[in-house]
C-alpha atoms as a PDB file:
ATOM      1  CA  UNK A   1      -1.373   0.852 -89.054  1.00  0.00           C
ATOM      2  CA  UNK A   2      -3.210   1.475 -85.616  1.00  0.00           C
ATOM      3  CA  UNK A   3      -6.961   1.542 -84.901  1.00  0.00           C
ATOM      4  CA  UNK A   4      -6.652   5.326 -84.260  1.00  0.00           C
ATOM      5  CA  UNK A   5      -4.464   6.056 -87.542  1.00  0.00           C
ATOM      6  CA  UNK A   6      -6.918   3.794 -89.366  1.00  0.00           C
ATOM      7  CA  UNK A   7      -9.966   5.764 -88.339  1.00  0.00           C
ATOM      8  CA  UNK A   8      -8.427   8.622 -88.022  1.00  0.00           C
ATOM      9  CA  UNK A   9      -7.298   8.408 -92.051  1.00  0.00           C
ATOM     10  CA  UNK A  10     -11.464   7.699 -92.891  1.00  0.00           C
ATOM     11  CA  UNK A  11     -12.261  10.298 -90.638  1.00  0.00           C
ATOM     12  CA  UNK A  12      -9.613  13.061 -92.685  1.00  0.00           C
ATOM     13  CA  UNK A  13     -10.840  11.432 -95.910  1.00  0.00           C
ATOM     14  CA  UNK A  14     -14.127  12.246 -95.320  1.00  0.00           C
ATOM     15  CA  UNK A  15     -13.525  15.925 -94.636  1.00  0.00           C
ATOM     16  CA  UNK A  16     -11.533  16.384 -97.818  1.00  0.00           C
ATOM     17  CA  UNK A  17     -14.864  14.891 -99.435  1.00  0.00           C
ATOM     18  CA  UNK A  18     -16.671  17.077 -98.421  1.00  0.00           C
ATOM     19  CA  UNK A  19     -14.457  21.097 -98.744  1.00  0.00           C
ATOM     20  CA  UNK A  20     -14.422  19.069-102.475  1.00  0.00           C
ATOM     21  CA  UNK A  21     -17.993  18.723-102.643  1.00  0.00           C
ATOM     22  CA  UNK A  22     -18.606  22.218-101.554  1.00  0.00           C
ATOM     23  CA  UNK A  23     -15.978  23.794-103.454  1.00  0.00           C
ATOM     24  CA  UNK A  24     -17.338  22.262-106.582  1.00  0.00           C
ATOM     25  CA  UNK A  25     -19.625  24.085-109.255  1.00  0.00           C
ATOM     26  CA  UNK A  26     -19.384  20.998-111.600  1.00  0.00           C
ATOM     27  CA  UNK A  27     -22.779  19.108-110.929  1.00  0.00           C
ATOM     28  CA  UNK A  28     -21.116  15.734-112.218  1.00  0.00           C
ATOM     29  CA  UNK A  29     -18.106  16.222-110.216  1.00  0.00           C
ATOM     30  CA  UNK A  30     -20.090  16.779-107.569  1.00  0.00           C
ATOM     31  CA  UNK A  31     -22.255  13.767-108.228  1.00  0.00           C
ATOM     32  CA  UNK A  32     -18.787  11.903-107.834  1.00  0.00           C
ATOM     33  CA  UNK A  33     -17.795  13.158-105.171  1.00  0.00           C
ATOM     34  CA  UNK A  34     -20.748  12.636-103.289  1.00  0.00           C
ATOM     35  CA  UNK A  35     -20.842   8.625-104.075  1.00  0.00           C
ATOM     36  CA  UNK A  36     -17.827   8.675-102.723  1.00  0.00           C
ATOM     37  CA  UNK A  37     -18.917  10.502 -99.569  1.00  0.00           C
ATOM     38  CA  UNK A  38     -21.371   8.059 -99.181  1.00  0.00           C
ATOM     39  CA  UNK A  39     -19.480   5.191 -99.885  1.00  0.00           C
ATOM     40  CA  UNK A  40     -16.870   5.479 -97.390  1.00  0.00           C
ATOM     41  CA  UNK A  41     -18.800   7.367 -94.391  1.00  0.00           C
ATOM     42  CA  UNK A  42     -21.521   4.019 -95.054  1.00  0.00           C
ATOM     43  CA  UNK A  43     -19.565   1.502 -94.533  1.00  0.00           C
ATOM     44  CA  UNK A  44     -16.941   3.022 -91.699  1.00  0.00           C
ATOM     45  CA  UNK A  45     -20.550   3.595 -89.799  1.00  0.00           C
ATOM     46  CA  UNK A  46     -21.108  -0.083 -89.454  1.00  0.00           C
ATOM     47  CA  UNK A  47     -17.336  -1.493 -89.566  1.00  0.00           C
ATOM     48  CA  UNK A  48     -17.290   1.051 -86.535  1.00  0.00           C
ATOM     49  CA  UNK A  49     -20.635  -0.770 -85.354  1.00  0.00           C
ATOM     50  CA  UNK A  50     -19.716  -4.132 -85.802  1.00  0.00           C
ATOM     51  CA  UNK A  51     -15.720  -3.990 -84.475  1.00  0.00           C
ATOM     52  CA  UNK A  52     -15.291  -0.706 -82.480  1.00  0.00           C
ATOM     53  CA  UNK A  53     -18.347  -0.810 -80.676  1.00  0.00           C
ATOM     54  CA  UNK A  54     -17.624  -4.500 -79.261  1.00  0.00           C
ATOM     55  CA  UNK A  55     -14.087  -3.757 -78.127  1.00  0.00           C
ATOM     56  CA  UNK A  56     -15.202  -0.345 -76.476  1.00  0.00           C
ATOM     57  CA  UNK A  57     -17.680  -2.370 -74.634  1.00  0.00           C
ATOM     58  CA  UNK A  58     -14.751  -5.308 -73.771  1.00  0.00           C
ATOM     59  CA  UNK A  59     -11.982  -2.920 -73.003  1.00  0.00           C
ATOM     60  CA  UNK A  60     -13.154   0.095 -71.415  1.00  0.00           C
ATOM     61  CA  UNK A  61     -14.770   0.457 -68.457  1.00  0.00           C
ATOM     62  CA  UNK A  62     -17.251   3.107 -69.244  1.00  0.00           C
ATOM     63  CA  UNK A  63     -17.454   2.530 -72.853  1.00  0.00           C
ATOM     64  CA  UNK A  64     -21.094   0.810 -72.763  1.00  0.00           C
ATOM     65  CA  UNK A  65     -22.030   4.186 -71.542  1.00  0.00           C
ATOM     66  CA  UNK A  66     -20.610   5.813 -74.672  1.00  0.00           C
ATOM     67  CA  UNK A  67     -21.682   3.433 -76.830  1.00  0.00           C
ATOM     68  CA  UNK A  68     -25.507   4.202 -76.169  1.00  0.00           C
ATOM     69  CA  UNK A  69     -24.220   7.579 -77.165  1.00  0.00           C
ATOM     70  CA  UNK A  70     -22.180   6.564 -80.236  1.00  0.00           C
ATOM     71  CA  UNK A  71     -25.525   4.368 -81.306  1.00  0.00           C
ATOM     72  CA  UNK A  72     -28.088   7.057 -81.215  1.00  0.00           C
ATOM     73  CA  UNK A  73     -25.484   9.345 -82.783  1.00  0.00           C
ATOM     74  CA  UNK A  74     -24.970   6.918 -85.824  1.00  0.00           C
ATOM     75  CA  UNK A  75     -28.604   6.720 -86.502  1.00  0.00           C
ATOM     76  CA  UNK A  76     -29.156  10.642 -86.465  1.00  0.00           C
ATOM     77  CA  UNK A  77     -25.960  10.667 -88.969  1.00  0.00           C
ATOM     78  CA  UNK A  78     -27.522   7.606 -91.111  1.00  0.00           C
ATOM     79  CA  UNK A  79     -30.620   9.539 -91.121  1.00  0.00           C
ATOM     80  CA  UNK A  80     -28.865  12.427 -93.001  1.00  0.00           C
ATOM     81  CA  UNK A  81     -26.968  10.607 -95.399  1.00  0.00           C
ATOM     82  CA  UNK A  82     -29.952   8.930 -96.408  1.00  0.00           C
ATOM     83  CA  UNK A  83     -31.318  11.930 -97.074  1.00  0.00           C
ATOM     84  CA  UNK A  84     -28.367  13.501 -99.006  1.00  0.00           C
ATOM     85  CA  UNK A  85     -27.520   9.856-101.056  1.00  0.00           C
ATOM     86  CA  UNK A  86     -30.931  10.933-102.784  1.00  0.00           C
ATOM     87  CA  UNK A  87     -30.662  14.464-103.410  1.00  0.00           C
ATOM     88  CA  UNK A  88     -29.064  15.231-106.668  1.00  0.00           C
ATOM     89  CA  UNK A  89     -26.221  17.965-106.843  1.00  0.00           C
ATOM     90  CA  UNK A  90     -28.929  20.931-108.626  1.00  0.00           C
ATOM     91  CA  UNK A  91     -31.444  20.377-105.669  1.00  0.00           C
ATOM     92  CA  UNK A  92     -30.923  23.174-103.181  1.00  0.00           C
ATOM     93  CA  UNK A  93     -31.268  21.135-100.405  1.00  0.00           C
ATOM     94  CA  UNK A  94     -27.698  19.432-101.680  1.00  0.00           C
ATOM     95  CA  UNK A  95     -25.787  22.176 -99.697  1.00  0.00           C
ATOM     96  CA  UNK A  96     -27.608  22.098 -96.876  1.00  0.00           C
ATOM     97  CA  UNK A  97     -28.265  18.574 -96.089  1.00  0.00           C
ATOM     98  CA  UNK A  98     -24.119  17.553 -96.582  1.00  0.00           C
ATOM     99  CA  UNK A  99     -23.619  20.714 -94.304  1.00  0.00           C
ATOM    100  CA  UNK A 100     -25.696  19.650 -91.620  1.00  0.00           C
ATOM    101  CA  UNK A 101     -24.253  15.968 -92.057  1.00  0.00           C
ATOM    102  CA  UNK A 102     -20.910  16.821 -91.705  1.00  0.00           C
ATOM    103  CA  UNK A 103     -22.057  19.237 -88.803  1.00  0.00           C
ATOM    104  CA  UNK A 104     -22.957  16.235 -86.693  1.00  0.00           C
ATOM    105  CA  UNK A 105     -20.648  13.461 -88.027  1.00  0.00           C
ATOM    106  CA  UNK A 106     -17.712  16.613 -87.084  1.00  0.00           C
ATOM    107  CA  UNK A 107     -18.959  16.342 -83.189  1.00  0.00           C
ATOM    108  CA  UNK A 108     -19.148  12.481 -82.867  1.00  0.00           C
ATOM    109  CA  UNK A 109     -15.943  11.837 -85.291  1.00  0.00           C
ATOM    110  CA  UNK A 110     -13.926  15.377 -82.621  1.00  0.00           C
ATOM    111  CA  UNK A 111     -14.771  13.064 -79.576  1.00  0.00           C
ATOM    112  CA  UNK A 112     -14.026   9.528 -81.069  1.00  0.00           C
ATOM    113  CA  UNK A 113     -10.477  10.581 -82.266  1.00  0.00           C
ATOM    114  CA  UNK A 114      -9.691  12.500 -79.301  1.00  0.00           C
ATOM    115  CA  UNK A 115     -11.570  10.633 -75.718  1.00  0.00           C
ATOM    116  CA  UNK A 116     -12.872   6.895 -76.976  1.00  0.00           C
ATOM    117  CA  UNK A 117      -9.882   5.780 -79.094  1.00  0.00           C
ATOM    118  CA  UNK A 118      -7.523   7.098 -76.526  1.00  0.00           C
ATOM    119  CA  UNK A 119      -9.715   5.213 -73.602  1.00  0.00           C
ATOM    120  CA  UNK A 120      -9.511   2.142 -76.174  1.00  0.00           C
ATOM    121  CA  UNK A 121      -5.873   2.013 -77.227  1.00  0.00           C
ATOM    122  CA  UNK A 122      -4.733   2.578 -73.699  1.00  0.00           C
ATOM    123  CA  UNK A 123      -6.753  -0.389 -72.679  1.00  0.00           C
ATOM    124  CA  UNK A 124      -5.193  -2.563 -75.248  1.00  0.00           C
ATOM    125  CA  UNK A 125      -1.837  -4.507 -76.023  1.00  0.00           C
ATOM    126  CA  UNK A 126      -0.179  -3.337 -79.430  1.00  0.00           C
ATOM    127  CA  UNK A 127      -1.052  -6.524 -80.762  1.00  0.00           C
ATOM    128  CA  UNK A 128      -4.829  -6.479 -80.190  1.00  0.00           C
ATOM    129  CA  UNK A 129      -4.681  -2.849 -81.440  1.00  0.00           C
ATOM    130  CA  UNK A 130      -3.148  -4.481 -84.802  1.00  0.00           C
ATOM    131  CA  UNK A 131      -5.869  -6.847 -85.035  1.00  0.00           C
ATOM    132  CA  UNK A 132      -8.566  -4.418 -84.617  1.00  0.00           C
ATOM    133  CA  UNK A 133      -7.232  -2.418 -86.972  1.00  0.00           C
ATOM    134  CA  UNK A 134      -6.944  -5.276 -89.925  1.00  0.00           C
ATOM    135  CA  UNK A 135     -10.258  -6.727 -88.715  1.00  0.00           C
ATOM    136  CA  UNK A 136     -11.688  -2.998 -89.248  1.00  0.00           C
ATOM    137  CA  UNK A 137     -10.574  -2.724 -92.491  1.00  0.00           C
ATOM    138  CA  UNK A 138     -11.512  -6.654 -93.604  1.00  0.00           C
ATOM    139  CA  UNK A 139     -15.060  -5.700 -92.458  1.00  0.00           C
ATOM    140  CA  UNK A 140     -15.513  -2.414 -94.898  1.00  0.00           C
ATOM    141  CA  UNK A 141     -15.573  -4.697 -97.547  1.00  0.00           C
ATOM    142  CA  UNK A 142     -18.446  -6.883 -97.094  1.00  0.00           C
ATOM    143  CA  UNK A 143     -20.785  -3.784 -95.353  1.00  0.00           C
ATOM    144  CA  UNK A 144     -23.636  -1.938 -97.016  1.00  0.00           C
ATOM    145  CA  UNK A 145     -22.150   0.844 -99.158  1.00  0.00           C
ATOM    146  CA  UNK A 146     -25.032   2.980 -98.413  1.00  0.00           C
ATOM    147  CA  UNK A 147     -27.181   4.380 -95.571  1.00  0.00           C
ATOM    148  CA  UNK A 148     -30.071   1.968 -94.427  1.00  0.00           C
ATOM    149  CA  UNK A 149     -31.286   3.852 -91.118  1.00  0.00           C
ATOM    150  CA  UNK A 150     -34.007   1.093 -91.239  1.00  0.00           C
ATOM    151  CA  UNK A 151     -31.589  -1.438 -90.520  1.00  0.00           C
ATOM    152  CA  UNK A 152     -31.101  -3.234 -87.331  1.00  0.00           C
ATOM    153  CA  UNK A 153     -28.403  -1.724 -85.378  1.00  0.00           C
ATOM    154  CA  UNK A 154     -27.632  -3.808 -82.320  1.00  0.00           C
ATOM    155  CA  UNK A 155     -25.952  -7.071 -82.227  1.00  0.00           C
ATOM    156  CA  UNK A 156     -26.268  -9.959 -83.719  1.00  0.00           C
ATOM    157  CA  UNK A 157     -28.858  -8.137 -85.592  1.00  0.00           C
ATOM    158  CA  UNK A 158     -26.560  -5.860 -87.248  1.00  0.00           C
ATOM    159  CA  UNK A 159     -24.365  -8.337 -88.869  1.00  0.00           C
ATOM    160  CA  UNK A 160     -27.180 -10.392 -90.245  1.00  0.00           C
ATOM    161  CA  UNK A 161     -28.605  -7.150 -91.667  1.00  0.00           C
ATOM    162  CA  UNK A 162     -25.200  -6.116 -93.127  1.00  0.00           C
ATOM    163  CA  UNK A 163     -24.419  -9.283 -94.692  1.00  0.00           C
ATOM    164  CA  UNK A 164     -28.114  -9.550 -96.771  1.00  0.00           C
ATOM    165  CA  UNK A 165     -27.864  -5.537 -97.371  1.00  0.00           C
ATOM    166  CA  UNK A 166     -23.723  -5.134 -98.423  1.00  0.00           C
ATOM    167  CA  UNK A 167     -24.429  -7.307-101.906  1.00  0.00           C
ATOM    168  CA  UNK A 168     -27.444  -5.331-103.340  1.00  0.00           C
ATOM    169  CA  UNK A 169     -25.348  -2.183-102.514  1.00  0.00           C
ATOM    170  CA  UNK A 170     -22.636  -3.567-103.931  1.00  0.00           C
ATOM    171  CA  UNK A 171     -24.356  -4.503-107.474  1.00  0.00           C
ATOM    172  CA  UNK A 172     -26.086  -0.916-107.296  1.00  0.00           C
ATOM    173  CA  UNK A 173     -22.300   0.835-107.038  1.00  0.00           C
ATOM    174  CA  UNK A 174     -21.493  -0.757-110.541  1.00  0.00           C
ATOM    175  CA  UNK A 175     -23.944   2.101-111.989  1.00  0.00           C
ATOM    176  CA  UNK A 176     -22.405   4.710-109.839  1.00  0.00           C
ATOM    177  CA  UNK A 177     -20.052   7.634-111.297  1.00  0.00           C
ATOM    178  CA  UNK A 178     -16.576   7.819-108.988  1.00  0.00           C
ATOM    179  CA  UNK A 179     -13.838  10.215-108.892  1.00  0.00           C
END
């Protein structure tokens, strides 16, 4: 699967997450759902962070300006979903606080899909697109499963951060409820 297909596949994953989320009335479904949310928008955050980021910045010529961009727009999404990870489904700031997440993450995920990966996957042989894409996906699984705003996010920071912070996650989603 390509980068873009890849991402693109979180990205439309995400969404459905979320009309579920808001269509629900069942608090524990919701409850669900919303791990799941989190899950998955957590850790495609930093795989994006940690593998995107760095071959934006090799491959495309203007991508370090975007990057800045992409940065301060991760940590104003992070910022929500740690917010919303902690706000049970009854609270009436549920609603409101996945609405305005999905508000911003909706801007930044519109111009990733349809200007940066484009920029990217032009830049790049089919093979390197490939690897990206497989390295992406090896990377989600040893991230933080959560939102840690707190968190260094520029390299080699990052990693180290990820690496200590992805286990304790980890043990933490054994006490979760999934779909």
């Amino acid at each position: 699967m390509s980068l873009s297909k890849s991402i693109r596949a979180t990205h439309d994953s995400l969404a459905s997450l979320f009309d579920q989320m808001v269509d629900s009335l069942d608090a524990d479904d919701q409850t669900r759902l919303q791990n799941q949310f989190v899950w998955e928008l957590a850790r495609h955050l930093v795989a994006e962070e940690l593998v995107l980021y760095p071959a934006m910045a090799k491959y495309v010529d203007r991508g370090v300006l975007d990057l800045d961009r992409d940065r301060r727009e991760h940590e104003s999404i992070k910022y929500y979903l740690r917010l919303f990870q902690g706000i049970p489904p009854q609270d009436p700031r549920f609603t409101s606080t996945i609405t305005r997440l999905m508000g911003e993450l909706r801007a930044h995920l519109r111009r990733e899909q349809d200007t940066e990966l484009v920029l990217l996957e032009n830049a790049i042989t089919s093979e390197e697109n490939l690897r990206l894409a497989k390295s992406l996906s090896r990377t989600k699984l040893f991230v933080p499963t959560r939102a840690h705003p707190q968190a260094p996010d520029q390299p080699p920071f990052e990693t180290a951060a990820s690496l200590l912070l992805a286990p304790m996650d980890m043990l933490n989603d054994l006490l979760r409820r999934w779909p």
